[in-house]
N, C-alpha and C. Protein backbone atom coordinates (compact mmCIF):
# COMPACT_ATOMS: atom_id res chain seq x y z
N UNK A 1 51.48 -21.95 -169.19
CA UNK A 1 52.78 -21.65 -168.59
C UNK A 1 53.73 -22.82 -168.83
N UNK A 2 54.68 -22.39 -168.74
CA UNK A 2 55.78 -23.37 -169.55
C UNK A 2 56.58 -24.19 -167.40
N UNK A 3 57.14 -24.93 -167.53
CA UNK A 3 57.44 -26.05 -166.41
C UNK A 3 58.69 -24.95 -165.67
N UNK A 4 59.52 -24.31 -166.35
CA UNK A 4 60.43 -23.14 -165.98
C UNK A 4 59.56 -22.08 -164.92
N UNK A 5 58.54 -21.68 -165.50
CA UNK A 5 57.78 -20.52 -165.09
C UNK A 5 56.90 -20.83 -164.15
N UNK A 6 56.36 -22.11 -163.56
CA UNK A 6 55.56 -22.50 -162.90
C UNK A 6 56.73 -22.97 -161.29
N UNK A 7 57.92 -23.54 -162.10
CA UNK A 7 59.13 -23.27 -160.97
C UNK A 7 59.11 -21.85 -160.49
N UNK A 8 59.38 -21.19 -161.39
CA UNK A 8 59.72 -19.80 -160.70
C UNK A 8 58.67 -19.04 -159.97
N UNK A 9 57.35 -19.78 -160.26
CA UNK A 9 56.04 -19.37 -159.38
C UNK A 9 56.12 -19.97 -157.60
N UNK A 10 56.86 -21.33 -157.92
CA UNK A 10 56.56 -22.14 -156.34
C UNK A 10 58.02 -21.51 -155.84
N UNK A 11 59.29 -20.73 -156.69
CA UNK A 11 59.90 -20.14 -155.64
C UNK A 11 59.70 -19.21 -155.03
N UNK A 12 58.96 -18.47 -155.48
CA UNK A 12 58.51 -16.99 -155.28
C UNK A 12 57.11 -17.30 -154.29
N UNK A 13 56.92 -18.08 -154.05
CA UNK A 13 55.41 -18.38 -152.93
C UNK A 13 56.33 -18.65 -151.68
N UNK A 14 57.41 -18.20 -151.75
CA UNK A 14 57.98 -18.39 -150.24
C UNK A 14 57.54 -16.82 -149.94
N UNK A 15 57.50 -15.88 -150.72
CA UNK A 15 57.85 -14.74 -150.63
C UNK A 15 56.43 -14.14 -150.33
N UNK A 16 55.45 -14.56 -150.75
CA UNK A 16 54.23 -14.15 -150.79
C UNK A 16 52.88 -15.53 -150.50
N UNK A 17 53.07 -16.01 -149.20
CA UNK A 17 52.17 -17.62 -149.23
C UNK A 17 50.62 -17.39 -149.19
N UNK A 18 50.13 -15.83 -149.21
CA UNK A 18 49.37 -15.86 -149.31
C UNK A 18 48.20 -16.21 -150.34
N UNK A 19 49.08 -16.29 -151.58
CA UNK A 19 48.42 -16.66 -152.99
C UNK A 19 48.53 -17.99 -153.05
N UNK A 20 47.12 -18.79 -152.15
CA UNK A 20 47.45 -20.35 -152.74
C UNK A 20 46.96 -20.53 -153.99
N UNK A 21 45.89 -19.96 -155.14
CA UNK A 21 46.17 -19.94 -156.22
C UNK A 21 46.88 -20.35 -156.98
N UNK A 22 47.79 -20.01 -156.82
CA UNK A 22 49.52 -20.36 -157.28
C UNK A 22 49.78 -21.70 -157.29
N UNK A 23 49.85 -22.48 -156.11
CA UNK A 23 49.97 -23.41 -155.52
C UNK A 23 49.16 -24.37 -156.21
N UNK A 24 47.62 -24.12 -155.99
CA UNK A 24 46.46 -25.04 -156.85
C UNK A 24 46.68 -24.90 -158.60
N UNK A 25 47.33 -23.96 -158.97
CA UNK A 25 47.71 -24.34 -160.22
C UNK A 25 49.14 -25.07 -160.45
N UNK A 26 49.87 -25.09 -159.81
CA UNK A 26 51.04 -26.06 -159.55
C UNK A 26 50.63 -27.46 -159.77
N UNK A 27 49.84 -27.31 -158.55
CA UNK A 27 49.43 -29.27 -158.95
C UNK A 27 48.65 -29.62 -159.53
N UNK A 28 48.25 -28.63 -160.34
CA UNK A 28 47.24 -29.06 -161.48
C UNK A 28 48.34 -29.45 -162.40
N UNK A 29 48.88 -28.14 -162.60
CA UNK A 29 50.46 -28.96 -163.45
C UNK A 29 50.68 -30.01 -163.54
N UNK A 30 51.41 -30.65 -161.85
CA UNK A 30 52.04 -31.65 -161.66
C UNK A 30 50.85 -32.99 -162.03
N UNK A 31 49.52 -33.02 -161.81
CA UNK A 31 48.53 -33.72 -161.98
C UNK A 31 48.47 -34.38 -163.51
N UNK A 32 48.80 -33.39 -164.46
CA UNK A 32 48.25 -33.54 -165.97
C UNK A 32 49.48 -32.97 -166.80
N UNK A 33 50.41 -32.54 -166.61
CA UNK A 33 51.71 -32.65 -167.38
C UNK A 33 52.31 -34.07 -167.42
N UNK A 34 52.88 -33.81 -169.08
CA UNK A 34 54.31 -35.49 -169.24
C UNK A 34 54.95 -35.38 -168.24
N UNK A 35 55.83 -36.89 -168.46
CA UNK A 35 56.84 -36.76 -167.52
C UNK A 35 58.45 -35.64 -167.66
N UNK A 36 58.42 -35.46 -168.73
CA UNK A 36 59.69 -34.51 -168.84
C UNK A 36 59.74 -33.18 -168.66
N UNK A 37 57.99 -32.55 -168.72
CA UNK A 37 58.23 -31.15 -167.96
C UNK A 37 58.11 -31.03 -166.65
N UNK A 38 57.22 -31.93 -166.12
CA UNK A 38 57.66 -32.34 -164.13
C UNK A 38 59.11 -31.91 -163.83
N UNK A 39 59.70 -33.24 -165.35
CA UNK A 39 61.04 -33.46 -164.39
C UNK A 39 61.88 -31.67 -164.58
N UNK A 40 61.56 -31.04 -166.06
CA UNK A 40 61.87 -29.60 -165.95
C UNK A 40 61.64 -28.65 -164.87
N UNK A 41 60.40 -29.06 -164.32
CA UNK A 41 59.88 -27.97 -162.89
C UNK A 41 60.62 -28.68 -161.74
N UNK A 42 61.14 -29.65 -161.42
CA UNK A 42 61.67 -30.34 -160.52
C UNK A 42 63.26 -29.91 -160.88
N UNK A 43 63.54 -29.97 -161.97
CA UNK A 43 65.31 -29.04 -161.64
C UNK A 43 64.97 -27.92 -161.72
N UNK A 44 64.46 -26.84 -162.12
CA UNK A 44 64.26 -25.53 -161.75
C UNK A 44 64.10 -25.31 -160.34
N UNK A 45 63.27 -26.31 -159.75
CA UNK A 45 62.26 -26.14 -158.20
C UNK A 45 63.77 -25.67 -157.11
N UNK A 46 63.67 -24.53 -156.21
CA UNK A 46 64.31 -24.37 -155.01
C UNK A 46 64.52 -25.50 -154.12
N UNK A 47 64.87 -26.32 -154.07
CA UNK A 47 64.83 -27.50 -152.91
C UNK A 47 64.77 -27.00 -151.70
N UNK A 48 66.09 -25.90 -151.06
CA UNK A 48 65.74 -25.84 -149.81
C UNK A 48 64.65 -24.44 -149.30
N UNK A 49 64.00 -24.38 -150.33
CA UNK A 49 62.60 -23.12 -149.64
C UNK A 49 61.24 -24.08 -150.01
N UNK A 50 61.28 -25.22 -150.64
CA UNK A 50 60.19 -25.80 -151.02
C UNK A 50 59.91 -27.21 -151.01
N UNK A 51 60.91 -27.66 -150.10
CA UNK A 51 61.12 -29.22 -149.53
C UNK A 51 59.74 -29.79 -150.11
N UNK A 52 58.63 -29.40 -149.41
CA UNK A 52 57.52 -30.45 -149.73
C UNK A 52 56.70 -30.59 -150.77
N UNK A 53 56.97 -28.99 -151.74
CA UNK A 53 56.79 -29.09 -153.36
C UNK A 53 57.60 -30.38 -154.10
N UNK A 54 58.82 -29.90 -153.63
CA UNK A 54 59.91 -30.76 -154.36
C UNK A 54 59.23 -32.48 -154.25
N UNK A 55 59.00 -32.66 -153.01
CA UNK A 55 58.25 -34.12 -152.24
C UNK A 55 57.68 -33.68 -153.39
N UNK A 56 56.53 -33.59 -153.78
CA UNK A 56 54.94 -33.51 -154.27
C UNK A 56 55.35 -33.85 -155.89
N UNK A 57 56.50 -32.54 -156.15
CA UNK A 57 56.90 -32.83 -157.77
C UNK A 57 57.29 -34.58 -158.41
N UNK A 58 58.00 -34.61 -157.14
CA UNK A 58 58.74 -36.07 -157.25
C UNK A 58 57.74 -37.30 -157.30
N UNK A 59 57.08 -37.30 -156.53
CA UNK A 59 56.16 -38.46 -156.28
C UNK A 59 55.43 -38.30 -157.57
N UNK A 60 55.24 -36.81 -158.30
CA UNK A 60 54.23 -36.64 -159.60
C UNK A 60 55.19 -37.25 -160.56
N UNK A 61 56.21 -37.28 -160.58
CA UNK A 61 56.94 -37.45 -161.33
C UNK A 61 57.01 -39.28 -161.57
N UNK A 62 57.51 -39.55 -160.37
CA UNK A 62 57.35 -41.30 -160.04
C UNK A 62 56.37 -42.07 -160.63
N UNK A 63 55.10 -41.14 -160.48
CA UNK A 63 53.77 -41.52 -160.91
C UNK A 63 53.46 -42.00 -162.47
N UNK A 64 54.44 -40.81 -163.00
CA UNK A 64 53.82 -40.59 -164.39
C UNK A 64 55.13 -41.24 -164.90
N UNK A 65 56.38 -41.51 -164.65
CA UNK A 65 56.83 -42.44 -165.13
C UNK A 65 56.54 -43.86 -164.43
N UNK A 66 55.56 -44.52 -163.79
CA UNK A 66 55.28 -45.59 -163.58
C UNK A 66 54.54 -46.16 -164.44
N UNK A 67 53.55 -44.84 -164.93
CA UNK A 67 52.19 -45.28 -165.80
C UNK A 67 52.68 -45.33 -167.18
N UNK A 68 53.66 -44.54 -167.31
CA UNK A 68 54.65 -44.93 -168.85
C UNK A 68 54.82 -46.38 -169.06
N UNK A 69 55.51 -46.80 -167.89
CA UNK A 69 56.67 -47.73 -167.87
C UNK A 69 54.99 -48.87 -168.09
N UNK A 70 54.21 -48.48 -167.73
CA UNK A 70 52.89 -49.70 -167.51
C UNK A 70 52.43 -49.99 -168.97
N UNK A 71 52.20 -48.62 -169.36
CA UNK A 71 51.67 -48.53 -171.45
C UNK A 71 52.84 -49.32 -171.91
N UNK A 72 54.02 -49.34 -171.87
CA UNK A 72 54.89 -49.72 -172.56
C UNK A 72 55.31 -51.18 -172.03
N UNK A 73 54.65 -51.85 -170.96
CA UNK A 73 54.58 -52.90 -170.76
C UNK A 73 53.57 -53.58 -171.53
N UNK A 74 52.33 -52.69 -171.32
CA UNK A 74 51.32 -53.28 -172.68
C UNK A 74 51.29 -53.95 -173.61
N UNK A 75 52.38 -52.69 -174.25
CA UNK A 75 52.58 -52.34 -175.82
C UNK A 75 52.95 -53.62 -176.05
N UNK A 76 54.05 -53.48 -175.17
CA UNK A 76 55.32 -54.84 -175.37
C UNK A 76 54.85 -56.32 -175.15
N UNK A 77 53.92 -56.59 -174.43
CA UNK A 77 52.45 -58.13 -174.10
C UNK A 77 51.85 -58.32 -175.16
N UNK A 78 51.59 -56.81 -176.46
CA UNK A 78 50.64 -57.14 -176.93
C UNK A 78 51.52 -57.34 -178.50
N UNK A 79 52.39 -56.54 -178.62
CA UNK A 79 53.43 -57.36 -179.36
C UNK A 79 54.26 -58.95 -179.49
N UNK A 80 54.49 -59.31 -178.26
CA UNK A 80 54.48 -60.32 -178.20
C UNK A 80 53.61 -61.53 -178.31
N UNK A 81 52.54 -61.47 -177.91
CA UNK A 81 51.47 -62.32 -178.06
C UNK A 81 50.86 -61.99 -179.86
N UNK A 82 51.09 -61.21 -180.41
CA UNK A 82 51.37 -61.27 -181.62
C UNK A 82 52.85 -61.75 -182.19
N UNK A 83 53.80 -61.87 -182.14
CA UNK A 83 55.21 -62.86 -182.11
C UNK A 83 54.79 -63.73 -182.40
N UNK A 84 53.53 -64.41 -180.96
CA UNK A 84 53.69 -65.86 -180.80
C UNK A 84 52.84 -66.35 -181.51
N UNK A 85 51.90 -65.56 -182.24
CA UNK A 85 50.63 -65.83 -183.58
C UNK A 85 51.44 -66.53 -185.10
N UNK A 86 52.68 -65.02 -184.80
CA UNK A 86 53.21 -65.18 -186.02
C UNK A 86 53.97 -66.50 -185.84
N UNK A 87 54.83 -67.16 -184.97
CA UNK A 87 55.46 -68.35 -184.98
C UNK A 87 54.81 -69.48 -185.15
N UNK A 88 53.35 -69.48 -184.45
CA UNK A 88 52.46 -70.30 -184.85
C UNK A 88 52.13 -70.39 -186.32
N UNK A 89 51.86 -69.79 -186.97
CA UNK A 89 51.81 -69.45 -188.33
C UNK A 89 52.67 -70.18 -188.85
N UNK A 90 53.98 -69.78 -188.64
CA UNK A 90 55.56 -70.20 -189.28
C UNK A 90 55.44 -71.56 -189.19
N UNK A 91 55.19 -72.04 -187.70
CA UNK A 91 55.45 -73.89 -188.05
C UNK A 91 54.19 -74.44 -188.65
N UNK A 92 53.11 -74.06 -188.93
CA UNK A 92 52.26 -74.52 -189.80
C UNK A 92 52.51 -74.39 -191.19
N UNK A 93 52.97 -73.47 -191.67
CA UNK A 93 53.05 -73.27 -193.48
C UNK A 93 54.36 -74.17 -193.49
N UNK A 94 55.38 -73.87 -192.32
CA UNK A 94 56.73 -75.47 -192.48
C UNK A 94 55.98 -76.30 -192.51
N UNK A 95 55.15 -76.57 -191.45
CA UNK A 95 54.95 -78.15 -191.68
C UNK A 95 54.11 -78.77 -193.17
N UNK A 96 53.21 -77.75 -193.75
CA UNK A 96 52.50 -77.90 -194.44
C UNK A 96 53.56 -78.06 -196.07
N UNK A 97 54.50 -77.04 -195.83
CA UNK A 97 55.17 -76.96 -196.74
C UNK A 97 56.23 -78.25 -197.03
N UNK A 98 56.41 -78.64 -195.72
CA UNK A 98 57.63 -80.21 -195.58
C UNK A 98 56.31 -81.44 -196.08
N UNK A 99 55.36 -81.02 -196.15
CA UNK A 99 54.49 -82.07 -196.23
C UNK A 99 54.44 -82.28 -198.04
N UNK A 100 54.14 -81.30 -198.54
CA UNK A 100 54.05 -81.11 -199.51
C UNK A 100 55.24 -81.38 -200.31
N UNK A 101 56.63 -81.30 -199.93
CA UNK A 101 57.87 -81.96 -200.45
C UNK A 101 57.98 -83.12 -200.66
N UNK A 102 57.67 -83.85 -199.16
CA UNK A 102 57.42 -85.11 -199.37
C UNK A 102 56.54 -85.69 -199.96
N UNK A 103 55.64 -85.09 -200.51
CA UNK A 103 54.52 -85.60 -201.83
C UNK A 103 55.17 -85.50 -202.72
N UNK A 104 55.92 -84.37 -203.36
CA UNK A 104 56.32 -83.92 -204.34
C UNK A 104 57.67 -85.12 -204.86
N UNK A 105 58.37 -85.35 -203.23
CA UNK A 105 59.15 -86.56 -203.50
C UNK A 105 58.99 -87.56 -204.29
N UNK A 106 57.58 -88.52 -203.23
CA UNK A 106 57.20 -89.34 -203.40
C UNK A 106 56.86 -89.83 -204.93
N UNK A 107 55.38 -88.68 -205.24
CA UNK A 107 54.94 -88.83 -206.91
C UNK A 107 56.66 -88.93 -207.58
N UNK A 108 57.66 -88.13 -207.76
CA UNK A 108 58.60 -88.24 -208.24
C UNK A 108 59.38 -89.42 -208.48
N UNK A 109 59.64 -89.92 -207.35
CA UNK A 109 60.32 -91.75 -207.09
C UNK A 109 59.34 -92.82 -207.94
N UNK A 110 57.83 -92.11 -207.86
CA UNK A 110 56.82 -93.26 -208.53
C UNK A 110 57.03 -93.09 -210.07
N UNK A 111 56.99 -91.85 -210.76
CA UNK A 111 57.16 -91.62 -211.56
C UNK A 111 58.67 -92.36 -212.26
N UNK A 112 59.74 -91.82 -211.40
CA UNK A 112 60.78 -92.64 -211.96
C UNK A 112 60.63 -94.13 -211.26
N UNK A 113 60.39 -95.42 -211.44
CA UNK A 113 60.01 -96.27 -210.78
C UNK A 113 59.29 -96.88 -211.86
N UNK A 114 57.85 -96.31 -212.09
CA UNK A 114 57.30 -96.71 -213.71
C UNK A 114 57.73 -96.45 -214.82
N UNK A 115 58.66 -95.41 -215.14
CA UNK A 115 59.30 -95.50 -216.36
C UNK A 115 60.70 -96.49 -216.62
N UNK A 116 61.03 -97.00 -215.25
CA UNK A 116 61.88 -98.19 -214.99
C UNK A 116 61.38 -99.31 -215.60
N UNK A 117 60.54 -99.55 -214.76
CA UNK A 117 59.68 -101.25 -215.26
C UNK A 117 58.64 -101.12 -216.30
């Protein structure tokens, strides 16, 4: 069932509360759906016949964009701490590389130096 149709199920359980069925597949929904069809069943949802669905959608909703917002804090730690590999990297091949200039200098000055004297 699509997040539209599962709305139009929790409005229609005003009408008939005897089918909690209905209901237990709702929050199975709300349990294991993304966050953007929640938030689809949550603007479809009746607010004032289903106050404490609406509660229930919302908090599912809160949930599953918290645990987003957590992966993508991850992501973003584990990118960075790769950054800081790569910068490490960077001032070693500089330094290695400034090192190597100044050799390259040096032999050079010696070179011109003995063909002086």
């Amino acid at each position: 069932m699509t997040p539209e149709e599962f709305a139009d199920v929790a409005n229609n359980w005003v009408d008939d509360p005897s089918n909690d069925d209905d209901i237990k597949l709702i929050k199975i929904f709300l349990r294991d759906a993304p966050a953007r069809e929640i938030q689809r069943f949550v603007h479809r949802l009746n607010t004032l016949s289903q106050a404490p669905l609406f509660q229930i959608a919302r908090v599912a909703l809160e949930i599953k964009l918290a645990e987003d917002a957590g992966l993508i804090a991850d992501k973003l730690s584990k990118q960075t701490d790769r950054l800081i590999k790569y910068t490490t990297g960077l001032y070693v091949l500089t330094f290695v590389l400034a090192f190597f200039a100044v050799l390259q200098i040096v032999i050079m000055l010696m070179e011109l130096f003995c063909k002086s004297h």
